[in-house]
PDB file of N, CA and C in Angstrom:
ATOM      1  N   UNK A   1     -24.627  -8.135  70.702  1.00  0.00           N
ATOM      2  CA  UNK A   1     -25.568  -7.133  71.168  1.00  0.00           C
ATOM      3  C   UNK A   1     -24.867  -5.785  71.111  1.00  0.00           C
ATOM      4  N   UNK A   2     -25.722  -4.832  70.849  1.00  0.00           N
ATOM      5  CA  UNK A   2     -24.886  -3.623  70.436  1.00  0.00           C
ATOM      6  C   UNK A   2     -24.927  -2.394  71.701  1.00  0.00           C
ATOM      7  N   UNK A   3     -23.794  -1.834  71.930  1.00  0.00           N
ATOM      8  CA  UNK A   3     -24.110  -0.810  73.394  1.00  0.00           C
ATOM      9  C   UNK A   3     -25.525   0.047  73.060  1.00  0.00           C
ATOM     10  N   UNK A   4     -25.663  -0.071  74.354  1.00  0.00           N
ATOM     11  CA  UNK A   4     -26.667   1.224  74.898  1.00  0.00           C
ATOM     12  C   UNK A   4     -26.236   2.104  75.818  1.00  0.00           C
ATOM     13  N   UNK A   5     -26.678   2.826  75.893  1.00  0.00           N
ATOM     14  CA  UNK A   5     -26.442   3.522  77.273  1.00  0.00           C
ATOM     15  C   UNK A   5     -27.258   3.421  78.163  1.00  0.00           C
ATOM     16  N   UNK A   6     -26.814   3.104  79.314  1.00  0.00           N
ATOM     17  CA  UNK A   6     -27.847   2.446  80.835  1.00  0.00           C
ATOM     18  C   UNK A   6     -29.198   3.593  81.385  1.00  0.00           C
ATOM     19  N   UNK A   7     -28.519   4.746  80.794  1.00  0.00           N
ATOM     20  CA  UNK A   7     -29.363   5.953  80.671  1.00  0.00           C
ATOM     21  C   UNK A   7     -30.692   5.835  80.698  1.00  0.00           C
ATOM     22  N   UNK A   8     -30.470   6.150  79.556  1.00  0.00           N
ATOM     23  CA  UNK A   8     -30.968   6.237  78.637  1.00  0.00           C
ATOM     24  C   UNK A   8     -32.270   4.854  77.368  1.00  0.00           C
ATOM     25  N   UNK A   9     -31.152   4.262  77.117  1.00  0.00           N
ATOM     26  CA  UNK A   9     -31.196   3.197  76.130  1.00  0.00           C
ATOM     27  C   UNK A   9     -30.641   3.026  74.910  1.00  0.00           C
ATOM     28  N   UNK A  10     -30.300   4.360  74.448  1.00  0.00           N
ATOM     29  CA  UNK A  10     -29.709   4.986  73.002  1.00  0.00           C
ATOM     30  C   UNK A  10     -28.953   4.085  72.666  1.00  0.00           C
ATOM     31  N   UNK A  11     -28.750   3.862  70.986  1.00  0.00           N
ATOM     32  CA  UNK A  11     -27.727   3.202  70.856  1.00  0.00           C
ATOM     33  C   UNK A  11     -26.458   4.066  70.165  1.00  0.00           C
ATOM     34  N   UNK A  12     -26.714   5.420  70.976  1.00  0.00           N
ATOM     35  CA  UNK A  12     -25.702   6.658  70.115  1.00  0.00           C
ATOM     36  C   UNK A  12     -24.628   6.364  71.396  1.00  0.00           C
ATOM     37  N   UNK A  13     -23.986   5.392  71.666  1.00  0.00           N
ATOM     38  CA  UNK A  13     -22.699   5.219  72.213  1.00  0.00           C
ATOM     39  C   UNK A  13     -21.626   5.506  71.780  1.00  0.00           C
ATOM     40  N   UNK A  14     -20.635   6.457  72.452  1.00  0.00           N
ATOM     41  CA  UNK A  14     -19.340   6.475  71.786  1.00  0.00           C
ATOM     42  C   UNK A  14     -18.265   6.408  72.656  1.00  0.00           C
ATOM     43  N   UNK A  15     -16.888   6.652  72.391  1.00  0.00           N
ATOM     44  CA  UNK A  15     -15.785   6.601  73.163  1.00  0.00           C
ATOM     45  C   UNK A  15     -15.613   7.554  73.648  1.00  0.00           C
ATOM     46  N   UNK A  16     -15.772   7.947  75.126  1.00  0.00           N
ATOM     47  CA  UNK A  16     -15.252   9.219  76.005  1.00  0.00           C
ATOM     48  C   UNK A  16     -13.865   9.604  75.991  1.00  0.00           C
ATOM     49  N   UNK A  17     -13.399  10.395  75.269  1.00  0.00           N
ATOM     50  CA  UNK A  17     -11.735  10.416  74.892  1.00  0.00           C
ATOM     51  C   UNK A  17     -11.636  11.047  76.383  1.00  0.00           C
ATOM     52  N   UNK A  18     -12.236  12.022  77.246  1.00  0.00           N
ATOM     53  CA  UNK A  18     -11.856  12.610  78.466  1.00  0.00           C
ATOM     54  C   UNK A  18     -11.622  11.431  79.561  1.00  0.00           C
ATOM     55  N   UNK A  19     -12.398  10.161  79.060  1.00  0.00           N
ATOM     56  CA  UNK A  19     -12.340   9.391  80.359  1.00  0.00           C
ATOM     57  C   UNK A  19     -11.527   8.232  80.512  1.00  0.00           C
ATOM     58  N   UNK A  20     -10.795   7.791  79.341  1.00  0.00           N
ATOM     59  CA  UNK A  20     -10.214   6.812  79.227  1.00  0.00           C
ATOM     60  C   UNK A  20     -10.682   6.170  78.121  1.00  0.00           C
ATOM     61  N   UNK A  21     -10.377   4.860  77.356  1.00  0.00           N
ATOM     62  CA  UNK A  21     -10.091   3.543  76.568  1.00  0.00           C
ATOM     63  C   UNK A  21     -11.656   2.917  76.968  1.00  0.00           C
ATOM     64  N   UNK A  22     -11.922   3.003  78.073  1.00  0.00           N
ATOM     65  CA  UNK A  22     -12.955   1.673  78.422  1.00  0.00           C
ATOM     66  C   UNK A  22     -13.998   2.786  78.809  1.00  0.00           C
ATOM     67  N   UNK A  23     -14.006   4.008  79.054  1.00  0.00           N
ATOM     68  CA  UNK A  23     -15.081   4.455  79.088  1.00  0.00           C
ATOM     69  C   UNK A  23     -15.792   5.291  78.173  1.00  0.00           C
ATOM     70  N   UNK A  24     -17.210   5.336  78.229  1.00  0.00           N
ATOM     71  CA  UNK A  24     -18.246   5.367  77.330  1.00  0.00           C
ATOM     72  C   UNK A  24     -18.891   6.918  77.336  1.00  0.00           C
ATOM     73  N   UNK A  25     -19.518   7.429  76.069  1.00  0.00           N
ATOM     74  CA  UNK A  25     -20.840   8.411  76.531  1.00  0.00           C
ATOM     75  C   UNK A  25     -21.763   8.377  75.306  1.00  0.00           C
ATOM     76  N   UNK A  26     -22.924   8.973  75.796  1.00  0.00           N
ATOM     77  CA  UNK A  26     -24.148   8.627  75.314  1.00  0.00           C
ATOM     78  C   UNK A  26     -24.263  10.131  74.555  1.00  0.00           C
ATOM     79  N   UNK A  27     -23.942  10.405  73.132  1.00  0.00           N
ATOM     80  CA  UNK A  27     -24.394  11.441  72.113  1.00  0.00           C
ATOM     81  C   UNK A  27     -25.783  11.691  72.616  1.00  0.00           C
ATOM     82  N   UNK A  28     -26.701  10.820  73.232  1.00  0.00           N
ATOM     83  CA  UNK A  28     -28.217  11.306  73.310  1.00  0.00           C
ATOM     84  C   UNK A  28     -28.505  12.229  74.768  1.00  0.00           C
ATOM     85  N   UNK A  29     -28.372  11.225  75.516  1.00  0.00           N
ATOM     86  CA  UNK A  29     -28.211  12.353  76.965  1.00  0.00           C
ATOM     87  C   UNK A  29     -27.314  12.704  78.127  1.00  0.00           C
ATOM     88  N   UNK A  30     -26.440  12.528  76.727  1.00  0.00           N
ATOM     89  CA  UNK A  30     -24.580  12.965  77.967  1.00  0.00           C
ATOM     90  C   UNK A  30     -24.263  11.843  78.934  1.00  0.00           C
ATOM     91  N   UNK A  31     -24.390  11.063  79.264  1.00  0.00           N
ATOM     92  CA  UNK A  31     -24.239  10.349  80.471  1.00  0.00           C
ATOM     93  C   UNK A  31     -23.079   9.863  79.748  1.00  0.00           C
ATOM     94  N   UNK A  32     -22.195   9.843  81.179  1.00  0.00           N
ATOM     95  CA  UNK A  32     -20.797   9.064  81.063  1.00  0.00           C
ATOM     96  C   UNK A  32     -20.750   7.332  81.934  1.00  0.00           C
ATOM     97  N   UNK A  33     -20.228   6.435  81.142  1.00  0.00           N
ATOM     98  CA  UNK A  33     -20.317   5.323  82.180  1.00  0.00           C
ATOM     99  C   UNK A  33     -19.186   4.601  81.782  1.00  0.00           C
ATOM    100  N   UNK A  34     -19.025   3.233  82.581  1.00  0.00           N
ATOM    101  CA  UNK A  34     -17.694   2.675  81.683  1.00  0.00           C
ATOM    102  C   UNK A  34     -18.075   1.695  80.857  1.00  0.00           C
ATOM    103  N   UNK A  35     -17.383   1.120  79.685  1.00  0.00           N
ATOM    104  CA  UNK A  35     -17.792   0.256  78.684  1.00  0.00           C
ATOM    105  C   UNK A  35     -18.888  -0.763  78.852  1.00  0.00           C
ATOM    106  N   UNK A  36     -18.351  -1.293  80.320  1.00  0.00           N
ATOM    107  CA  UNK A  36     -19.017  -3.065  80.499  1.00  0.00           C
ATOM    108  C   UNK A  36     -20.208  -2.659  81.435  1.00  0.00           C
ATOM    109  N   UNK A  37     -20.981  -1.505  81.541  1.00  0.00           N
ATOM    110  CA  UNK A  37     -22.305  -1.260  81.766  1.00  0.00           C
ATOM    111  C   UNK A  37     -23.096  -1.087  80.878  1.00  0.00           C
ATOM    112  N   UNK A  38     -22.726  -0.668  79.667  1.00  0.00           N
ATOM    113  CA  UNK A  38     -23.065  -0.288  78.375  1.00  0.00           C
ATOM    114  C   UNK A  38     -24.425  -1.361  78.377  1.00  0.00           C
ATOM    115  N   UNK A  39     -23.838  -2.795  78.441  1.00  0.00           N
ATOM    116  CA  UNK A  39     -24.802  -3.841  77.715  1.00  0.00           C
ATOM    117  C   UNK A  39     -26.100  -3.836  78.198  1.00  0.00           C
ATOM    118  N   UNK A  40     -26.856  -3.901  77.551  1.00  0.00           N
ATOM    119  CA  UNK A  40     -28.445  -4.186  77.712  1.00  0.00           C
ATOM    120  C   UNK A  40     -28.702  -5.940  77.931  1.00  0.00           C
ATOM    121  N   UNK A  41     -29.482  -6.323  79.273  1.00  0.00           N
ATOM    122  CA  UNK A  41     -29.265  -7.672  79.154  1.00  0.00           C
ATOM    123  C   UNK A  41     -30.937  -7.949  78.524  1.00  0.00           C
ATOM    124  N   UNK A  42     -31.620  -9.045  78.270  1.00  0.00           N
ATOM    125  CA  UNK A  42     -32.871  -9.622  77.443  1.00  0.00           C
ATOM    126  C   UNK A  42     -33.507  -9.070  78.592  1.00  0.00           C
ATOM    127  N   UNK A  43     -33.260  -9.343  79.980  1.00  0.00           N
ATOM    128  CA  UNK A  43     -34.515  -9.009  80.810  1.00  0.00           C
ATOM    129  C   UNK A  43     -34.915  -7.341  80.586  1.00  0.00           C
ATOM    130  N   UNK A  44     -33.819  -6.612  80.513  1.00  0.00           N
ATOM    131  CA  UNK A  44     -34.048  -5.138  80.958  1.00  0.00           C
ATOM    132  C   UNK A  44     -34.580  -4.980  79.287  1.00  0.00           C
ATOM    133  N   UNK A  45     -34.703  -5.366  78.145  1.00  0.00           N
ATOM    134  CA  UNK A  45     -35.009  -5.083  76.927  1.00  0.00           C
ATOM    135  C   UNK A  45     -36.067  -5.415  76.600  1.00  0.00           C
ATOM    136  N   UNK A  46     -36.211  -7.163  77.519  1.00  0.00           N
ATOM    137  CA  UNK A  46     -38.172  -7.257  77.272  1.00  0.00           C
ATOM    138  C   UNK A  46     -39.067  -6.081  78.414  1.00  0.00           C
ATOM    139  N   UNK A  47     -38.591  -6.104  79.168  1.00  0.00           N
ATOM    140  CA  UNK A  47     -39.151  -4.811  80.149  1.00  0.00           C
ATOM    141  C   UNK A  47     -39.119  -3.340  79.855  1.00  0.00           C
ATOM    142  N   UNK A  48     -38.117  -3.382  79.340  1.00  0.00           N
ATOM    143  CA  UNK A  48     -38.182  -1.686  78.071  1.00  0.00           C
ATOM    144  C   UNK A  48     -39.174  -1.679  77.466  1.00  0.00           C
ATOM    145  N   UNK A  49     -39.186  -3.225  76.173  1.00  0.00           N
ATOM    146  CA  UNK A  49     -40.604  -3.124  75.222  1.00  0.00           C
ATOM    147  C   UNK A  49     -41.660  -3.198  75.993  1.00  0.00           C
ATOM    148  N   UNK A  50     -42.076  -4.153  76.733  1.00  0.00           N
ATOM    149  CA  UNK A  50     -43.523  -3.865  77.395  1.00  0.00           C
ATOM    150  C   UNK A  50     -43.483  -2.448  77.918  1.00  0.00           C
ATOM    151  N   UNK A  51     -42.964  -1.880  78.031  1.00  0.00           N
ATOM    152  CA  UNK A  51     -43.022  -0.276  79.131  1.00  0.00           C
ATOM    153  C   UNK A  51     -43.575   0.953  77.480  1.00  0.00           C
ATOM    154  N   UNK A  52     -42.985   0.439  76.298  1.00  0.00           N
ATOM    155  CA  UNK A  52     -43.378   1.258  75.198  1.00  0.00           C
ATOM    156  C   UNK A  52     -44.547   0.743  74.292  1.00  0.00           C
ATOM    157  N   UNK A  53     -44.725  -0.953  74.517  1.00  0.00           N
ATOM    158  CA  UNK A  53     -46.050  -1.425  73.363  1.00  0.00           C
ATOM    159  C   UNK A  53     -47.453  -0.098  74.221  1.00  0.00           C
ATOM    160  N   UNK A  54     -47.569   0.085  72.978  1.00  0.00           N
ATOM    161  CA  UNK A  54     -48.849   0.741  73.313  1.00  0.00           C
ATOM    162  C   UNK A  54     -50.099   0.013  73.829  1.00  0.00           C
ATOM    163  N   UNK A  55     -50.924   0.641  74.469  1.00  0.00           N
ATOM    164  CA  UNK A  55     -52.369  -0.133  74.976  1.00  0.00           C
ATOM    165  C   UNK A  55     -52.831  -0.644  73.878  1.00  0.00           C
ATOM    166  N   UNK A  56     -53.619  -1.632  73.770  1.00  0.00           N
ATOM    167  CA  UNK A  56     -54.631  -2.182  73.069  1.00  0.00           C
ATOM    168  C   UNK A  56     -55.983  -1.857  72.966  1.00  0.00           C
ATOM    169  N   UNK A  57     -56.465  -0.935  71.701  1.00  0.00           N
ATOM    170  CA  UNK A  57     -57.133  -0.392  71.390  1.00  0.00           C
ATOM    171  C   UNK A  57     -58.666  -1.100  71.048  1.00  0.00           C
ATOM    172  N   UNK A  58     -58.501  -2.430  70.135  1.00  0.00           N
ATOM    173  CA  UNK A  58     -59.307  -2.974  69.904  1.00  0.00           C
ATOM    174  C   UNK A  58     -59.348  -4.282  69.994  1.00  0.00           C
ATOM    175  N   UNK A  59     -60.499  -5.191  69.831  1.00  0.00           N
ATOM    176  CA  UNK A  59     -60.244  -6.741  69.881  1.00  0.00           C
ATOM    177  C   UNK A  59     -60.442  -7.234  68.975  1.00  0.00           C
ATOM    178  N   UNK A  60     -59.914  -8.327  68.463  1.00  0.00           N
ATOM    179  CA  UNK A  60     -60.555  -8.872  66.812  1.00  0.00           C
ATOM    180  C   UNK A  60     -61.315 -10.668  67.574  1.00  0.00           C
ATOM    181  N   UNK A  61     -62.250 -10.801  67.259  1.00  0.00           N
ATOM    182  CA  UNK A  61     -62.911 -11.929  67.751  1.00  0.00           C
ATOM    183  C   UNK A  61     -63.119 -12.955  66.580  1.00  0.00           C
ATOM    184  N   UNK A  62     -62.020 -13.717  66.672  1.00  0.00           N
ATOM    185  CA  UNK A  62     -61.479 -14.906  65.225  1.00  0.00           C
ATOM    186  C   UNK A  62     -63.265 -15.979  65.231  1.00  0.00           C
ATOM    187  N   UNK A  63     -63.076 -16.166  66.594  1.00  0.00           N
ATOM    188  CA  UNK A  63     -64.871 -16.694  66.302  1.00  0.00           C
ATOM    189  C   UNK A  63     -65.847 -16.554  65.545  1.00  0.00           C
ATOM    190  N   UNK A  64     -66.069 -15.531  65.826  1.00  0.00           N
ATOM    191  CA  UNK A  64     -67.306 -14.456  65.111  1.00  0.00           C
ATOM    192  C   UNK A  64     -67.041 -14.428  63.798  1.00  0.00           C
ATOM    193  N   UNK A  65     -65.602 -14.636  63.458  1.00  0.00           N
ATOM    194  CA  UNK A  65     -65.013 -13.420  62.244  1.00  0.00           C
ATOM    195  C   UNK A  65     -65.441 -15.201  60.815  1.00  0.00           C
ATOM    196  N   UNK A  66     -64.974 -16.295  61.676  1.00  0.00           N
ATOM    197  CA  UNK A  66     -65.423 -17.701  60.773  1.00  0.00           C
ATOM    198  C   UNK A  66     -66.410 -17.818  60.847  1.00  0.00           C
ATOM    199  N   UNK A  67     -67.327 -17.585  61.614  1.00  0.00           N
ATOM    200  CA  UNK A  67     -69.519 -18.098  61.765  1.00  0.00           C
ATOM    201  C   UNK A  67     -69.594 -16.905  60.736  1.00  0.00           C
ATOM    202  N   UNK A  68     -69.121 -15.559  60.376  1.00  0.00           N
ATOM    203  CA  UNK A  68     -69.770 -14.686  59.899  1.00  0.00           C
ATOM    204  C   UNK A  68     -69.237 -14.990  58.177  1.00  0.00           C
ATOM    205  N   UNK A  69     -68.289 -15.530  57.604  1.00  0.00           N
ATOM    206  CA  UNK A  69     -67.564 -15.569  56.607  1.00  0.00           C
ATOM    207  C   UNK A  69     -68.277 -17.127  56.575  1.00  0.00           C
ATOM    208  N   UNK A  70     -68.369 -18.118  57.270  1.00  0.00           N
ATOM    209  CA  UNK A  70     -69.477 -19.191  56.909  1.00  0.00           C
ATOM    210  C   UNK A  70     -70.653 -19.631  55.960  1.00  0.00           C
ATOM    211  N   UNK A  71     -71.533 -18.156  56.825  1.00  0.00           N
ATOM    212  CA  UNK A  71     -72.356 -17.381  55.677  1.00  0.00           C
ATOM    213  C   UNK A  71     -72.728 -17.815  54.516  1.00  0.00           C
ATOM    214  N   UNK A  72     -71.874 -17.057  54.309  1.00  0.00           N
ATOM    215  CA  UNK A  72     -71.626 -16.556  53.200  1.00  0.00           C
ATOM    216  C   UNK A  72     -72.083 -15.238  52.627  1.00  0.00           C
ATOM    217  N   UNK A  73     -73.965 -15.141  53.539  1.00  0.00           N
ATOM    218  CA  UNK A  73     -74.120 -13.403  53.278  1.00  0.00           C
ATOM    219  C   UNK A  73     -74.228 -12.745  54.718  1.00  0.00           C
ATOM    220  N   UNK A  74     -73.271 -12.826  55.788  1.00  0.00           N
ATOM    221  CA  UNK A  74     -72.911 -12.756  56.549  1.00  0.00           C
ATOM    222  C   UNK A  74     -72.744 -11.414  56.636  1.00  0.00           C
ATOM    223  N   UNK A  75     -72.462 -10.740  57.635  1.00  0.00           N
ATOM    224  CA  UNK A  75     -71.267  -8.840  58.011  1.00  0.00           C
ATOM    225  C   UNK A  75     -70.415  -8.742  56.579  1.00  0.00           C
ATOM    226  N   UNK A  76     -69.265 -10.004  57.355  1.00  0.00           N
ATOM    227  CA  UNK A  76     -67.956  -9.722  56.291  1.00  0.00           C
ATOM    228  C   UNK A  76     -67.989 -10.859  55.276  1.00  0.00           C
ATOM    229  N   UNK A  77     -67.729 -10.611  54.285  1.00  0.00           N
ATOM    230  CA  UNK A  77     -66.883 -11.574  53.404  1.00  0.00           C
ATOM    231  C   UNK A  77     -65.526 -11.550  52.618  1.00  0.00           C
ATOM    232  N   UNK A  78     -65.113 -12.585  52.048  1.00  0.00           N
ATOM    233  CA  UNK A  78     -63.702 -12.880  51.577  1.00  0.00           C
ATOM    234  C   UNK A  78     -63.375 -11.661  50.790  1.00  0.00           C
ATOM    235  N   UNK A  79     -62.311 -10.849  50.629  1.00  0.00           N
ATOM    236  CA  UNK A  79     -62.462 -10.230  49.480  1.00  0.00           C
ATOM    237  C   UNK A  79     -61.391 -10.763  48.686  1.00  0.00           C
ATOM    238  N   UNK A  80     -60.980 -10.237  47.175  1.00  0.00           N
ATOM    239  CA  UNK A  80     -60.263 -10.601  46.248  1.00  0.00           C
ATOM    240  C   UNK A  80     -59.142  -9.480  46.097  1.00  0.00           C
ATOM    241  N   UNK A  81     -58.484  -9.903  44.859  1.00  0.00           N
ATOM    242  CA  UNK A  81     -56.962  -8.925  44.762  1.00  0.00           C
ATOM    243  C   UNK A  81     -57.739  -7.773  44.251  1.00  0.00           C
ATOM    244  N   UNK A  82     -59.050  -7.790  43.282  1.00  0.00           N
ATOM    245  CA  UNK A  82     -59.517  -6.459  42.712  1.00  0.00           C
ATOM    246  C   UNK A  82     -60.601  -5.666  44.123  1.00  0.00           C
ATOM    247  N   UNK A  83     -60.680  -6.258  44.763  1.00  0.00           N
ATOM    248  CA  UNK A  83     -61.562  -5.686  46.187  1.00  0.00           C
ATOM    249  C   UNK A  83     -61.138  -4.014  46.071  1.00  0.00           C
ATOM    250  N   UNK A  84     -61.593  -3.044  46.095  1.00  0.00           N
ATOM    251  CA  UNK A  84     -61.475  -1.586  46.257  1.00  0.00           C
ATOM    252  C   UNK A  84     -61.714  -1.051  47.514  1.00  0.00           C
ATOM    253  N   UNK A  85     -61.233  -0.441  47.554  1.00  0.00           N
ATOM    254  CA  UNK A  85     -61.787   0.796  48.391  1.00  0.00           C
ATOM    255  C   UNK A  85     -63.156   0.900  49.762  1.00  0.00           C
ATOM    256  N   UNK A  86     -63.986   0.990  48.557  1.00  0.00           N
ATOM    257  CA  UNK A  86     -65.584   1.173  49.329  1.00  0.00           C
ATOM    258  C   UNK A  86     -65.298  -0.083  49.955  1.00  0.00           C
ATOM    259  N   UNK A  87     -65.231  -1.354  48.859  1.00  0.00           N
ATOM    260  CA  UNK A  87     -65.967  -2.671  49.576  1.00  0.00           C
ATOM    261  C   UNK A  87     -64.766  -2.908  50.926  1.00  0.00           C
ATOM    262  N   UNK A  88     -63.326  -2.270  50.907  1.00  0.00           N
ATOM    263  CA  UNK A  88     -63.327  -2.931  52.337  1.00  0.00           C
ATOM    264  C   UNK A  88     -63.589  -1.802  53.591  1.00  0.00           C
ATOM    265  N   UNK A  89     -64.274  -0.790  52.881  1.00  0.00           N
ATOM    266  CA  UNK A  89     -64.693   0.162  54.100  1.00  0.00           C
ATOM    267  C   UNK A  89     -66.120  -0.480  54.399  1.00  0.00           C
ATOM    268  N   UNK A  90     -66.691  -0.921  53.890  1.00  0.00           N
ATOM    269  CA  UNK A  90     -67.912  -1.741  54.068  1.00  0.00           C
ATOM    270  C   UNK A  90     -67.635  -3.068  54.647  1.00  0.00           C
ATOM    271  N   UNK A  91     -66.662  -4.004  54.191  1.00  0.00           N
ATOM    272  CA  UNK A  91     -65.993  -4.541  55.447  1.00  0.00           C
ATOM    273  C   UNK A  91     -65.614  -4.275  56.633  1.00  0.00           C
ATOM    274  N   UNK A  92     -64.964  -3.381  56.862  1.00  0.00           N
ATOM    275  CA  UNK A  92     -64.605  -2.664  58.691  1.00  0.00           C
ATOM    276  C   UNK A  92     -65.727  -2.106  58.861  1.00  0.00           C
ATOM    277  N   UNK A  93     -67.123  -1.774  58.325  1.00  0.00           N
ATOM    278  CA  UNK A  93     -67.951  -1.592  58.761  1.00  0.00           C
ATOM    279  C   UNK A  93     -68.933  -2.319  59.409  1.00  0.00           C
ATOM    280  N   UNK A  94     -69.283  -3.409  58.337  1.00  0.00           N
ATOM    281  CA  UNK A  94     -69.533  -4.647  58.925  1.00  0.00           C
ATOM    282  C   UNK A  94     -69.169  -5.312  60.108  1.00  0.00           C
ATOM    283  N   UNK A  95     -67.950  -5.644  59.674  1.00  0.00           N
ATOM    284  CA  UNK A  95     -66.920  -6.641  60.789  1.00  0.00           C
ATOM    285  C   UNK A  95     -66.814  -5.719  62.987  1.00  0.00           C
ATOM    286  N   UNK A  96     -67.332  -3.730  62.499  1.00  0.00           N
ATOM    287  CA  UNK A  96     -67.564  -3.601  63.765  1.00  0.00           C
ATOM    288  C   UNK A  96     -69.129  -4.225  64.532  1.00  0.00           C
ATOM    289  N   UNK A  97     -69.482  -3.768  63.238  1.00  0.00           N
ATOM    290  CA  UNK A  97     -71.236  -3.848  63.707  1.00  0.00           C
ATOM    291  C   UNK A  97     -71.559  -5.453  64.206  1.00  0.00           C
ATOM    292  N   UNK A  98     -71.323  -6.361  64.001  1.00  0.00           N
ATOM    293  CA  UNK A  98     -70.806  -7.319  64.296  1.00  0.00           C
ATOM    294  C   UNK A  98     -69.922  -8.060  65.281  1.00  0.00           C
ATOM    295  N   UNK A  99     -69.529  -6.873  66.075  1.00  0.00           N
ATOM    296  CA  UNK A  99     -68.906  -7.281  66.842  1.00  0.00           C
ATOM    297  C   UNK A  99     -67.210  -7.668  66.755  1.00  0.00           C
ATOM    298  N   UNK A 100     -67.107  -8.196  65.508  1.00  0.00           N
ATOM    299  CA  UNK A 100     -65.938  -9.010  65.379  1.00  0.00           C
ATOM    300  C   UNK A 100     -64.996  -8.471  65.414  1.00  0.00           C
ATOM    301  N   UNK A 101     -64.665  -6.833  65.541  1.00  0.00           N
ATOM    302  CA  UNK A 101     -63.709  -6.442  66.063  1.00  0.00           C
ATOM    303  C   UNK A 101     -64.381  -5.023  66.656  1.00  0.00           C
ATOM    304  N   UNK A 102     -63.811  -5.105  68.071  1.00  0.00           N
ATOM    305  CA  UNK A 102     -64.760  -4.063  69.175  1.00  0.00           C
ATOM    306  C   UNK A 102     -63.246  -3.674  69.589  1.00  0.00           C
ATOM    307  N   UNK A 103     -64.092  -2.146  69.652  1.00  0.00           N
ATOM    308  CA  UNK A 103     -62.856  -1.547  70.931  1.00  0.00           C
ATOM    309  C   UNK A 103     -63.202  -1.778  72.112  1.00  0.00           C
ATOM    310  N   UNK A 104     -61.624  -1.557  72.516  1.00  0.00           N
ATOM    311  CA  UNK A 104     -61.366  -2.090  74.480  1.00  0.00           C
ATOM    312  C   UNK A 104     -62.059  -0.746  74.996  1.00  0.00           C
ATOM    313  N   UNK A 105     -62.085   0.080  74.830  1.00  0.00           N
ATOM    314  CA  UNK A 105     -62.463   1.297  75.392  1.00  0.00           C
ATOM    315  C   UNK A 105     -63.872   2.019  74.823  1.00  0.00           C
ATOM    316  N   UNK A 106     -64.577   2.209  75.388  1.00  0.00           N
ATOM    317  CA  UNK A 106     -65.989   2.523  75.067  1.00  0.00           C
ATOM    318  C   UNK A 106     -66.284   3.752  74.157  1.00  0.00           C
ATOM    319  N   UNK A 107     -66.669   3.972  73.015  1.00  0.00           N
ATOM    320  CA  UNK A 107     -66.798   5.194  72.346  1.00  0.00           C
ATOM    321  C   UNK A 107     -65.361   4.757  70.844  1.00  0.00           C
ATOM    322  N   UNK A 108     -64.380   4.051  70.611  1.00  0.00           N
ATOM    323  CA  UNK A 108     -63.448   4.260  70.028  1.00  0.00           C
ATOM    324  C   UNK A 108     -64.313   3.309  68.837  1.00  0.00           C
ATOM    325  N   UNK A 109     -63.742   4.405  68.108  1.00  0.00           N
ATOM    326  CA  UNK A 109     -64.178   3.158  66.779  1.00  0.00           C
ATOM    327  C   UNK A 109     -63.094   3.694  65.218  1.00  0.00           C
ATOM    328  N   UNK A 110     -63.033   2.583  64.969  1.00  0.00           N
ATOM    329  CA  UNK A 110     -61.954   2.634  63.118  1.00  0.00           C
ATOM    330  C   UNK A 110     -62.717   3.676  62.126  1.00  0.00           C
ATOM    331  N   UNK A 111     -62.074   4.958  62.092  1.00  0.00           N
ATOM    332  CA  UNK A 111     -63.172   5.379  60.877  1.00  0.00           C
ATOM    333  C   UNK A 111     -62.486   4.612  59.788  1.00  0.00           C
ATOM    334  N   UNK A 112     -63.516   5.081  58.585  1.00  0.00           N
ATOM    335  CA  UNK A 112     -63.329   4.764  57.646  1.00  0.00           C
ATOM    336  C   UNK A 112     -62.605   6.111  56.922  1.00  0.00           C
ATOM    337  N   UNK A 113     -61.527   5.433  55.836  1.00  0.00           N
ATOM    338  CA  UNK A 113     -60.604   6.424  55.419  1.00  0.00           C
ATOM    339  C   UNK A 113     -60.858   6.935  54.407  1.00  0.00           C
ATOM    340  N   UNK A 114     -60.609   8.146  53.498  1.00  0.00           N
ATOM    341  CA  UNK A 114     -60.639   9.131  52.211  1.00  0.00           C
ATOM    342  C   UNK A 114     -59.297   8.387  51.943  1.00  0.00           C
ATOM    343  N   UNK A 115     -59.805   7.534  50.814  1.00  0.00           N
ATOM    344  CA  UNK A 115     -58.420   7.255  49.927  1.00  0.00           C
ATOM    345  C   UNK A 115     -58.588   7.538  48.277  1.00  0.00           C
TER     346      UNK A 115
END
């Protein structure tokens, strides 16, 4: 596992020549500490990531998404390696109207992109 700084989190750790052999500082926000605090243990790193995954914007509903591809002239269907453009903006168009993938938050929706 590679240092961090307890700080912080950075992994811009280096050797504090002012402080000694075993002690540490953080290039990102100065903090001085000694070597064997450095380590990041799994708990404090899965609790870092949950603290940065972003909210969840939308839902994809795998249900819906097989009854509608069933079909066959269903919302969505299969597309292929030559599929373009339009047809999968007409897919995410479908596949909202449909339900099969809704936002968590009321008003949000996937535009469709200028490619």
């Amino acid at each position: 596992m590679e240092l961090r700084c307890p700080e912080c989190a950075s992994p811009e750790v280096e050797p504090d020549p002012q402080e000694g052999d075993e002690a540490r500082r953080c290039a990102n926000c100065g903090a001085r500490f000694p070597r064997d605090s450095a380590f990041v243990s799994v708990l404090e790193a899965e609790a870092y990531r949950g603290d940065v995954t972003p909210p969840q914007l939308f839902a994809f509903n795998p249900t819906l998404a097989e009854m509608e591809l069933r079909k066959g002239d269903g919302a969505i269907t299969t597309i292929n390696p030559y599929s373009d453009a339009d047809e999968l903006h007409r897919l995410l168009d479908g596949a909202q109207a449909a339900r099969i993938i809704e936002s968590v938050r009321h008003g949000l929706r996937l535009p469709a992109l200028d490619l």
